[in-house]
Each structure stands twice: as C-alpha cells, then as structure tokens.
Protein backbone atom coordinates (compact mmCIF):
# COMPACT_ATOMS: atom_id res chain seq x y z
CA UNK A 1 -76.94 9.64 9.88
CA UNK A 2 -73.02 9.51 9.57
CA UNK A 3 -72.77 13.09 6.55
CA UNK A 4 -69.15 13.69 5.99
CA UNK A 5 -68.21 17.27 5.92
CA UNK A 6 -64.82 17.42 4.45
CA UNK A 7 -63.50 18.92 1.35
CA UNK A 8 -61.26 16.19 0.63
CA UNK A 9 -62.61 15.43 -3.26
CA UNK A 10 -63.34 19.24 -3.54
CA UNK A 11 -59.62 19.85 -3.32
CA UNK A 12 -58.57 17.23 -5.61
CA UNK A 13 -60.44 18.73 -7.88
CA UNK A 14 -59.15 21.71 -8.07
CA UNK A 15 -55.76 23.47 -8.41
CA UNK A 16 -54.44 26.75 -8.67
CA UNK A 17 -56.44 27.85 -11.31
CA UNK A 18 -60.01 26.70 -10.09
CA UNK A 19 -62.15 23.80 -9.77
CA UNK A 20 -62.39 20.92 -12.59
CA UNK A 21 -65.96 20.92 -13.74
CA UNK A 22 -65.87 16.77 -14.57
CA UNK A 23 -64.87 14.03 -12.94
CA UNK A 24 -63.84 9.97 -14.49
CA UNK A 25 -65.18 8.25 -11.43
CA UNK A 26 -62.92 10.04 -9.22
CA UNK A 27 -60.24 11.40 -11.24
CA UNK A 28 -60.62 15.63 -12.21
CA UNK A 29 -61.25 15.76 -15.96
CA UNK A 30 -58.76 18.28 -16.91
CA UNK A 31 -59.26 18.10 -20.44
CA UNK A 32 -62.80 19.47 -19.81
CA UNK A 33 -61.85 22.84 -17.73
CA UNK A 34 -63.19 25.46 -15.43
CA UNK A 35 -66.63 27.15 -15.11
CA UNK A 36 -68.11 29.75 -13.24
CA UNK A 37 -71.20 27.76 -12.61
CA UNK A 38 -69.37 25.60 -10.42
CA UNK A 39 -66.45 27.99 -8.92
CA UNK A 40 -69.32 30.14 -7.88
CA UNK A 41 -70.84 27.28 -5.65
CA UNK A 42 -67.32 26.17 -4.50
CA UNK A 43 -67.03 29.78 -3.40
CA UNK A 44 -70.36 29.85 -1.75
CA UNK A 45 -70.04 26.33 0.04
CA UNK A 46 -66.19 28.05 1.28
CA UNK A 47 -67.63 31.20 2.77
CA UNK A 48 -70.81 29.02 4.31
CA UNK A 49 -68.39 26.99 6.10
CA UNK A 50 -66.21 29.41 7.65
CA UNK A 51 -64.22 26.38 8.04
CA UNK A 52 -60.96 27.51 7.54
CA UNK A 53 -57.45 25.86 7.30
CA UNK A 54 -54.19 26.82 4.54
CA UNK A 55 -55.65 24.89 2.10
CA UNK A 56 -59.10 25.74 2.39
CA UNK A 57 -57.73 30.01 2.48
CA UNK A 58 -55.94 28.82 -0.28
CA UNK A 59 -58.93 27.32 -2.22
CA UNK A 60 -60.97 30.72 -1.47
CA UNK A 61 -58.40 32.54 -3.01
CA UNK A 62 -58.46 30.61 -6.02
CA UNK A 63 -62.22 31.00 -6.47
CA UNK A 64 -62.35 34.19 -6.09
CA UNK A 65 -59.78 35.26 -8.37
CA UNK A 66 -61.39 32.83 -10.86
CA UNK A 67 -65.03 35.00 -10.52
CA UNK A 68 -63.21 38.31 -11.02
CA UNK A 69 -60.92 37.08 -13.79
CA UNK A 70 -64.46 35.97 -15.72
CA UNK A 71 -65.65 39.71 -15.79
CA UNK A 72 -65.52 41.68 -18.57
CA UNK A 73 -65.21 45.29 -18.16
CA UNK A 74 -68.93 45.89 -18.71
CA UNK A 75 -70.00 43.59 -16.07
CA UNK A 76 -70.86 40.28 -17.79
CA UNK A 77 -69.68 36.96 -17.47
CA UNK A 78 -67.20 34.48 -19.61
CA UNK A 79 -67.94 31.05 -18.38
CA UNK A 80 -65.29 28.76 -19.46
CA UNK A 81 -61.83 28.76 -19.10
CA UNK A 82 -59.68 25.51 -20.00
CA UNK A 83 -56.57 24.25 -17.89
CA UNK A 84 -54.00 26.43 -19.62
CA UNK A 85 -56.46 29.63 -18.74
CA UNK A 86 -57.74 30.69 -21.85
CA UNK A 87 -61.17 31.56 -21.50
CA UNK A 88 -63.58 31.20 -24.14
CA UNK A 89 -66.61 32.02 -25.91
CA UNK A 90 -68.31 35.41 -25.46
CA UNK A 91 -69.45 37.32 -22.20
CA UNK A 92 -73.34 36.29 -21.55
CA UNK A 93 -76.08 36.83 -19.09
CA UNK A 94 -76.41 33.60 -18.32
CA UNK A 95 -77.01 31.48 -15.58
CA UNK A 96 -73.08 31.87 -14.81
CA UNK A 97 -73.75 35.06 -14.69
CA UNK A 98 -76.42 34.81 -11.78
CA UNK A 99 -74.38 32.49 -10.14
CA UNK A 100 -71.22 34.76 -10.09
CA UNK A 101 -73.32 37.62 -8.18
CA UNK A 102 -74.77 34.70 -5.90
CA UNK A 103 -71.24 34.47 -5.25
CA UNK A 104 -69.93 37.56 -4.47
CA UNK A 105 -72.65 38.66 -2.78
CA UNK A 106 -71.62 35.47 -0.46
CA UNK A 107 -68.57 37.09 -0.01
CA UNK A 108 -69.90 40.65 0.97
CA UNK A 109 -72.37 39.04 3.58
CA UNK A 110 -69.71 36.30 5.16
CA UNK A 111 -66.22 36.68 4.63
CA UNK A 112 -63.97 38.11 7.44
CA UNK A 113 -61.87 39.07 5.27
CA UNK A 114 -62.61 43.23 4.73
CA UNK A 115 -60.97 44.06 2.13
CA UNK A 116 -62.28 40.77 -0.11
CA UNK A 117 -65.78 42.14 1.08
CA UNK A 118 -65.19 45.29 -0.61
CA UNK A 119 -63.69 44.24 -3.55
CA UNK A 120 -66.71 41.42 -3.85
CA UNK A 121 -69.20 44.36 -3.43
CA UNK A 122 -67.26 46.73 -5.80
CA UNK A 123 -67.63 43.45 -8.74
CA UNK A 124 -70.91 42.68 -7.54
CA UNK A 125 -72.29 46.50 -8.16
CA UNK A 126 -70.78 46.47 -11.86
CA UNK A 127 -72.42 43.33 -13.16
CA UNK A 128 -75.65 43.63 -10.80
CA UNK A 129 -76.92 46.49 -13.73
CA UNK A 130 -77.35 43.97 -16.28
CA UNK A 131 -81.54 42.43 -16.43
CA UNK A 132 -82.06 39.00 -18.22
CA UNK A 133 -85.04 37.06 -19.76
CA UNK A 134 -83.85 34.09 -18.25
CA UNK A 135 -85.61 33.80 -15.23
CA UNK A 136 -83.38 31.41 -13.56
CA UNK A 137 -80.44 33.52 -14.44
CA UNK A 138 -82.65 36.78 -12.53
CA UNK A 139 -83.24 34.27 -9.63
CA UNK A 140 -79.26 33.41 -8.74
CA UNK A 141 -78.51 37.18 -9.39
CA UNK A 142 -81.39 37.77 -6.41
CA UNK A 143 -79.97 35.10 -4.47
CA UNK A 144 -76.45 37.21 -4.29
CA UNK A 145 -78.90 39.99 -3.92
CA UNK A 146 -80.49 39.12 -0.43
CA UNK A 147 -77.00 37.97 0.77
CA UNK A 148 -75.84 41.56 0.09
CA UNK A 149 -79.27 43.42 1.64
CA UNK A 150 -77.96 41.07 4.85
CA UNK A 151 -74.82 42.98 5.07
CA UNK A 152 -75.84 46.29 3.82
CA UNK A 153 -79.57 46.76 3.72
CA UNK A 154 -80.33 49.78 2.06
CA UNK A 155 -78.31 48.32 -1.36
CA UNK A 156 -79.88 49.84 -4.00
CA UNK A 157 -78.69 47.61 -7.08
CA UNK A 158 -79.19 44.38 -4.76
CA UNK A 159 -82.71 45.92 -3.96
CA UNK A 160 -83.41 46.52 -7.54
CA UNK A 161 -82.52 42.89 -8.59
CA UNK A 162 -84.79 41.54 -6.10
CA UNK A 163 -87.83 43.83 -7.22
CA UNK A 164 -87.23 43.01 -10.67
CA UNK A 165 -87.16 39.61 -10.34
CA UNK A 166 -90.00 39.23 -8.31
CA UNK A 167 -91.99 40.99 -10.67
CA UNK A 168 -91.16 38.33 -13.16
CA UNK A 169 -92.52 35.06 -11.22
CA UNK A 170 -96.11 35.41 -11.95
CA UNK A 171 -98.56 33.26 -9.41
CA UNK A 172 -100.99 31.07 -11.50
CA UNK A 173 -104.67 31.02 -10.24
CA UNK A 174 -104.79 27.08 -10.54
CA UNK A 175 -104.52 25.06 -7.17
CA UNK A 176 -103.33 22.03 -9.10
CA UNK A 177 -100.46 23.73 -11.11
CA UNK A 178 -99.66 26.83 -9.21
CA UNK A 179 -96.40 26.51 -10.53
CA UNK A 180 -95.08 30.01 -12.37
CA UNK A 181 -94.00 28.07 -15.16
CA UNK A 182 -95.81 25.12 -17.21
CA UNK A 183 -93.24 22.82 -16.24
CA UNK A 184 -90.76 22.07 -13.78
CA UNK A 185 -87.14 22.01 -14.85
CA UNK A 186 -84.23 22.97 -12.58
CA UNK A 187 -83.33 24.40 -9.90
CA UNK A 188 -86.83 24.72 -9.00
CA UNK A 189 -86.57 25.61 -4.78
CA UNK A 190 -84.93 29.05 -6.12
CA UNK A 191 -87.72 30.37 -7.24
CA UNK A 192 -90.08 30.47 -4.29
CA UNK A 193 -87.06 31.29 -2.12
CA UNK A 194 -86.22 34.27 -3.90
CA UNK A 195 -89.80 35.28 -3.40
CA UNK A 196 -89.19 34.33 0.54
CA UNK A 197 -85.99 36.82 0.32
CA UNK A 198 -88.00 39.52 -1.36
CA UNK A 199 -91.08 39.53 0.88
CA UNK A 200 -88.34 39.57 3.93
CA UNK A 201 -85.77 42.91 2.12
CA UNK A 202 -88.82 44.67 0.55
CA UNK A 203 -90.79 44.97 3.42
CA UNK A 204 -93.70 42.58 1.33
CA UNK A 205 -95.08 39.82 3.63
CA UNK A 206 -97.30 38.81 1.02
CA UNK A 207 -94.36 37.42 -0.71
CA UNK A 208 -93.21 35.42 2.11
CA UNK A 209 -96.46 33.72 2.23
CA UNK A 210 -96.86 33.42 -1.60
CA UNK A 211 -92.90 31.67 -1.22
CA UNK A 212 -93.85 29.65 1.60
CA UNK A 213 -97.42 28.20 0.06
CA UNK A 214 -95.30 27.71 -3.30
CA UNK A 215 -92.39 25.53 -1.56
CA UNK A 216 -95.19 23.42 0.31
CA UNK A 217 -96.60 22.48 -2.94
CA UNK A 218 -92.82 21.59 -4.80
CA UNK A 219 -91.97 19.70 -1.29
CA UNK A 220 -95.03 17.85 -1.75
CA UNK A 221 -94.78 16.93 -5.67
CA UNK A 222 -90.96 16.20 -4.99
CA UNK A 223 -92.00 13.37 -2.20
CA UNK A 224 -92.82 9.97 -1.82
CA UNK A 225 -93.68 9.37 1.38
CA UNK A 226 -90.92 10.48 3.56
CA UNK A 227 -88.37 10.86 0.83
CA UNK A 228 -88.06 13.40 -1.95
CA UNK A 229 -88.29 12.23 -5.62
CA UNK A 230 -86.97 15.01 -7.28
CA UNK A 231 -87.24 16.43 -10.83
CA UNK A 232 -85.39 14.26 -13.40
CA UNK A 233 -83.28 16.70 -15.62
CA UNK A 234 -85.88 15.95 -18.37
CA UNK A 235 -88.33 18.12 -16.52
CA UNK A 236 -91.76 17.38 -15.11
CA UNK A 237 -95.14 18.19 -14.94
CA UNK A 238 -98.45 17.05 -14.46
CA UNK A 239 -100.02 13.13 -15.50
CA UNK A 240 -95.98 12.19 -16.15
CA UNK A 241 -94.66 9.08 -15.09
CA UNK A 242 -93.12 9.22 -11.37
CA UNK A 243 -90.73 8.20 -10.44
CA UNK A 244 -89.16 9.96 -12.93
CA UNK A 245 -84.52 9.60 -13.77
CA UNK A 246 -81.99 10.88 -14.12
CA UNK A 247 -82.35 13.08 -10.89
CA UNK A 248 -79.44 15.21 -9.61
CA UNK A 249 -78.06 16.19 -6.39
CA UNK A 250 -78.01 20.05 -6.94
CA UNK A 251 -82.15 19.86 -7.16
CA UNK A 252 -81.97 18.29 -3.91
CA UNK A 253 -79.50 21.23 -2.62
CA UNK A 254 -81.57 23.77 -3.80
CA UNK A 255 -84.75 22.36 -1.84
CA UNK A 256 -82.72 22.04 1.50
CA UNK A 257 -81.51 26.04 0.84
CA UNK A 258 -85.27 26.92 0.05
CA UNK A 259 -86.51 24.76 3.81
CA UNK A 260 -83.49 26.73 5.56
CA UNK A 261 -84.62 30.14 4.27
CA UNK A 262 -88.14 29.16 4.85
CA UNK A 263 -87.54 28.42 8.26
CA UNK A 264 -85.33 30.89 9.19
CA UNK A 265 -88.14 33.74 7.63
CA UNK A 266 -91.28 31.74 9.41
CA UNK A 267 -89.89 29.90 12.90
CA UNK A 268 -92.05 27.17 11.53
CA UNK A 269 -90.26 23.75 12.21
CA UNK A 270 -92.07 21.59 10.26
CA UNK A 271 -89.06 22.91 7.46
CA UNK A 272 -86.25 21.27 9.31
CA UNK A 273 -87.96 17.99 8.72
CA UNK A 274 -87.56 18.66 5.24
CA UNK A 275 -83.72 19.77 5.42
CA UNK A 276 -83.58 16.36 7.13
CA UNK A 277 -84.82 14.63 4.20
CA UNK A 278 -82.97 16.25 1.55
CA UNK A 279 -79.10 14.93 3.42
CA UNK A 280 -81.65 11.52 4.20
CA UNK A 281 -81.90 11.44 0.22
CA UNK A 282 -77.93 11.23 -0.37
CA UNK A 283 -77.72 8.73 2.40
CA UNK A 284 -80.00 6.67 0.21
CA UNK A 285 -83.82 7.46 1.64
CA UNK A 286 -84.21 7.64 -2.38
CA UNK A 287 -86.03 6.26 -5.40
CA UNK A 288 -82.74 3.90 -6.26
CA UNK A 289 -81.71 3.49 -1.69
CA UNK A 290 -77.95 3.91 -2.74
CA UNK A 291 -76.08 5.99 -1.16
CA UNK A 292 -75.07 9.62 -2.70
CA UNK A 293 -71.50 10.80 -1.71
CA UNK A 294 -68.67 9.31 -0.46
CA UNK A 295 -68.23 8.53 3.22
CA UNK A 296 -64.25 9.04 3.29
CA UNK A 297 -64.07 11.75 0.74
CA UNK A 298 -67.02 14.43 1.24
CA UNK A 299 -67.58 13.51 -3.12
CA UNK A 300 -71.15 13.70 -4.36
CA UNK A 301 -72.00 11.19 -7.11
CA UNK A 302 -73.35 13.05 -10.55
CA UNK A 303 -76.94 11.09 -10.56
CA UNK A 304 -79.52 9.09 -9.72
CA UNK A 305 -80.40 6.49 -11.87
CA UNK A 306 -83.16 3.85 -12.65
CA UNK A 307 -80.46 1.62 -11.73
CA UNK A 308 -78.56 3.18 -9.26
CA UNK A 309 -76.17 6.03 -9.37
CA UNK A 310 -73.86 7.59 -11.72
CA UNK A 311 -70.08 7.16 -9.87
CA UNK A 312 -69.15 10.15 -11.82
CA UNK A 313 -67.80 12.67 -8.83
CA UNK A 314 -68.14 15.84 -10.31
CA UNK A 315 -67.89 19.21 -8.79
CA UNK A 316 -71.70 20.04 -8.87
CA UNK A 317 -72.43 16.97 -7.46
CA UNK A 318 -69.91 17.11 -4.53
CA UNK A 319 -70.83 20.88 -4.12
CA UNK A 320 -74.31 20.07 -3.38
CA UNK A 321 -73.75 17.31 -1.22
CA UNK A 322 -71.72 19.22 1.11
CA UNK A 323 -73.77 22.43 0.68
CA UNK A 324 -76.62 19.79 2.43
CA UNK A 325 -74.33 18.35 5.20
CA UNK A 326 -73.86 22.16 5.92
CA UNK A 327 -77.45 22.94 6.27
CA UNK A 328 -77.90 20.01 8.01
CA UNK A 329 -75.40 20.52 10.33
CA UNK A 330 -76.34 24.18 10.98
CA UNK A 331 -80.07 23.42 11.11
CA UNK A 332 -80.18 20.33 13.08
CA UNK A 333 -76.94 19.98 14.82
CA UNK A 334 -74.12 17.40 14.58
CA UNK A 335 -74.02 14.25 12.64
C-alpha cells in the first residue's frame, strides 16, 4: 500500500496566519478563513510527526500562535478568525475548545522544544477549568488530558478532566446497543478511547476493558467484511439502511487513533489489523473503491459518496489522512 506522508497540500493551505479551513478542489478557500478545529489537528499531526524541516518549524509556529491567539483571558475559545485576522463570534466551550487542549496538551507531551512545552502547559492549565455538557467537547479536552498525564503524571487539572469525563459516558446494559448514546454521530472512536486513557492515568482497569469491549463493538458495526463502513455524517443507529453516505475521513482517523491506543494499553495485535484497514479505506478498500487522498500531494478528499468522492481537499480531510499514514507507519512500519 503506496500512503504518502508529505505535507505538501497541508502547506498550501496554509500561510502565515494558519490553515484555510476549505478547499475548491485544490485551491485554499480564503474567503472562508481559519478555525481552531482544524489548526488544532494541524498542530497535533506536526508534533506526531516530529518530522521536521524550515517549513514544517515554520508551520508549527504558526499553529501554535493561532491556538494561543484564540484564548480569551478566562480560558475559553474563539473559533474563527477570517484572512485579515479578525476573529469572530463569542468565546464558547465548544468542540474547538476540546480540540485546542487536545492540542496543547500535544505540545506538552511531544515537542522538543522546552520552552513551547511550558508555555502549552501554562494555556492548557487556564482553559482546562472550564466543564461542558457537550460530551464530545469533554472527550477532546481528555484527549489533551492523557497526552499531558504522559508527560507529567500527577497533573491535577488533566486528571480532573479525565475523571469528569469518564463519569459522563454511561455504559448501557443492552448487548445490542451498548452504545452510551442512542445514536451514533461523530467522532465516535473518542469516546471509548478516552475511557482506554482513563482506565490507564486513573489507575481503573475496569475502564480499559469497558473501552476495549466498546471499540470491538463500533469496529464491528463500522465493517463490512474487511473494510470499515463508517458513520455517514447523518448519524446511525440500529435497523438503518447500510451502507449508509456521506462518510468522512476524520471518522475513519478517529477509529485508527482509538486501535493505536487500544493496542498500545492491551499488547493485543488483533488492533493493528484494524489500523491497517482504516489507511486500506483511503486507498479505496471502501463502500465507493476510490481512492481517498492524493498520491503526489499527501491531500485527503472531503467525502465519500454514493457515487464516489467529494474532490474537495480540505484541511480536515487531508489532516486525517495523514494523521492515518502516521499511525500506520508507526504501527506497522514503512509503506
């Protein structure tokens, strides 16, 4: 399986200011602007990679300045900022908000750079005292959590986001649907990794199992066979039509993330057959068999359709491919 890791598209989509959200085919949408959603996985894919040249220092910077420059004083998060860097709307708890402490926390565990370590931890610490209702929004925040307690252990504001959030995925007593949630919607690997993460920091090996047993069960309603069928972004659940479109790359990221955690908290192999199948699925082991990124570019295509994919290249799209060739490449060696 030839997976291109090169940041090619990722840095023609971005410029000094951040990364373009949109994409015309190709060509950065710069009429559309900046969010933290997306910085905040540019930043993560960056400090995953370790793959470092001017450009790609360069890029870091940019994200990272982009994260801080989103934080208000109180901790929350402003997620949009257009191309002449006005930002806009009010400071949330949103999802953008999760994803920023994902991100800096990704920056406290793996950069080598100390003092953007410490100023990542100092930024993580004054948003990290903010709770949400929004339980995917609790789940990013843990994510940035556990990469924290893998740097500094003891953390008490990443320990407390992990405890809280945990307490917030309830298990259902129904071997059909043991789901959390009465449906399926995004980013749905998260969730049972963050219980994964919280078994392994909290000292709770019940939670590990409970994360492992719920993963199984997502793996196996996300498959066909030997490929995964992911959830459309209308959401799933039981006696609905599969298989089901528009699916998008990032739910396919997010189950390869879940397998590598997974694996890397049980020794159990039988994951890596599943990271396999998630970079299988963007090399077109998929409900449409097109290919999903770009061979000479490292882009990620925005969807998969009914009748074959959307050749939108966004940045979410091209994030999660390459945040799959990564795994891929670090799980199962060279492609």
């Amino acid at each position: 399986m030839n997976m291109v890791l090169n940041f090619r598209h990722l840095m023609a989509m971005s410029d000094n200011q951040g990364l373009f959200e949109h994409a015309s085919f190709n060509i950065p949408r710069r009429d559309h602007g900046y969010c933290v959603d997306d910085v905040a996985r540019g930043l993560i894919v960056l400090e995953r990679s370790q793959k470092w040249s001017p450009r790609t220092f360069s890029l870091r910077d940019t994200y990272f300045r982009f994260i801080t420059d989103s934080q208000v004083s109180d901790g929350r998060i402003i997620n949009r900022c257009d191309v002449n860097g006005q930002w806009s709307k009010n400071p949330e708890i949103a999802d953008h908000w999760g994803r920023a402490l994902w991100a800096l926390g990704t920056v406290v565990n793996r950069s080598t750079n100390a003092y953007l370590a410490e100023v990542a931890l100092e930024r993580f610490d004054i948003s990290a005292v903010h709770r949400t209702y929004h339980l995917r929004s609790m789940v990013y925040a843990s994510l940035g959590a556990a990469e924290v307690l893998r740097r500094i252990p003891q953390h008490k504001q990443a320990r407390a986001i992990l405890t809280d959030c945990v307490e917030d995925i309830r298990p259902v007593a129904n071997a059909e649907w043991p789901w959390p949630e009465s449906r399926l919607t995004y980013s749905n690997a998260a969730i049972p990794e963050v219980l994964m993460m919280a078994g392994h920091f909290l000292q709770r090996p019940e939670l590990i199992s409970q994360g492992a047993n719920l993963l199984k069960w997502l793996v196996d309603v996300e498959s066909v066979g030997d490929q995964f069928s992911v959830t459309p972004t209308t959401g799933w659940t039981l006696n609905q039509p599969r298989p089901s479109f528009d699916q998008q790359p990032i739910e396919v990221a997010a189950l390869v993330d879940a397998c590598a955690t997974a694996f890397e908290l049980t020794n159990n192999r039988a994951w890596l057959t599943y990271i396999n199948r998630g970079a299988s699925w963007f090399a077109g082991n998929n409900d449409s068999r097109i290919q999903m990124y770009d061979s000479a570019t490292g882009a990620g295509f925005d969807g998969l359709t009914v009748w074959g994919r959307n050749e939108n290249q966004g940045a979410e799209s091209t994030l999660a491919y390459l945040s799959v060739a990564q795994r891929r490449r670090s799980y199962l060696g060279g492609f």
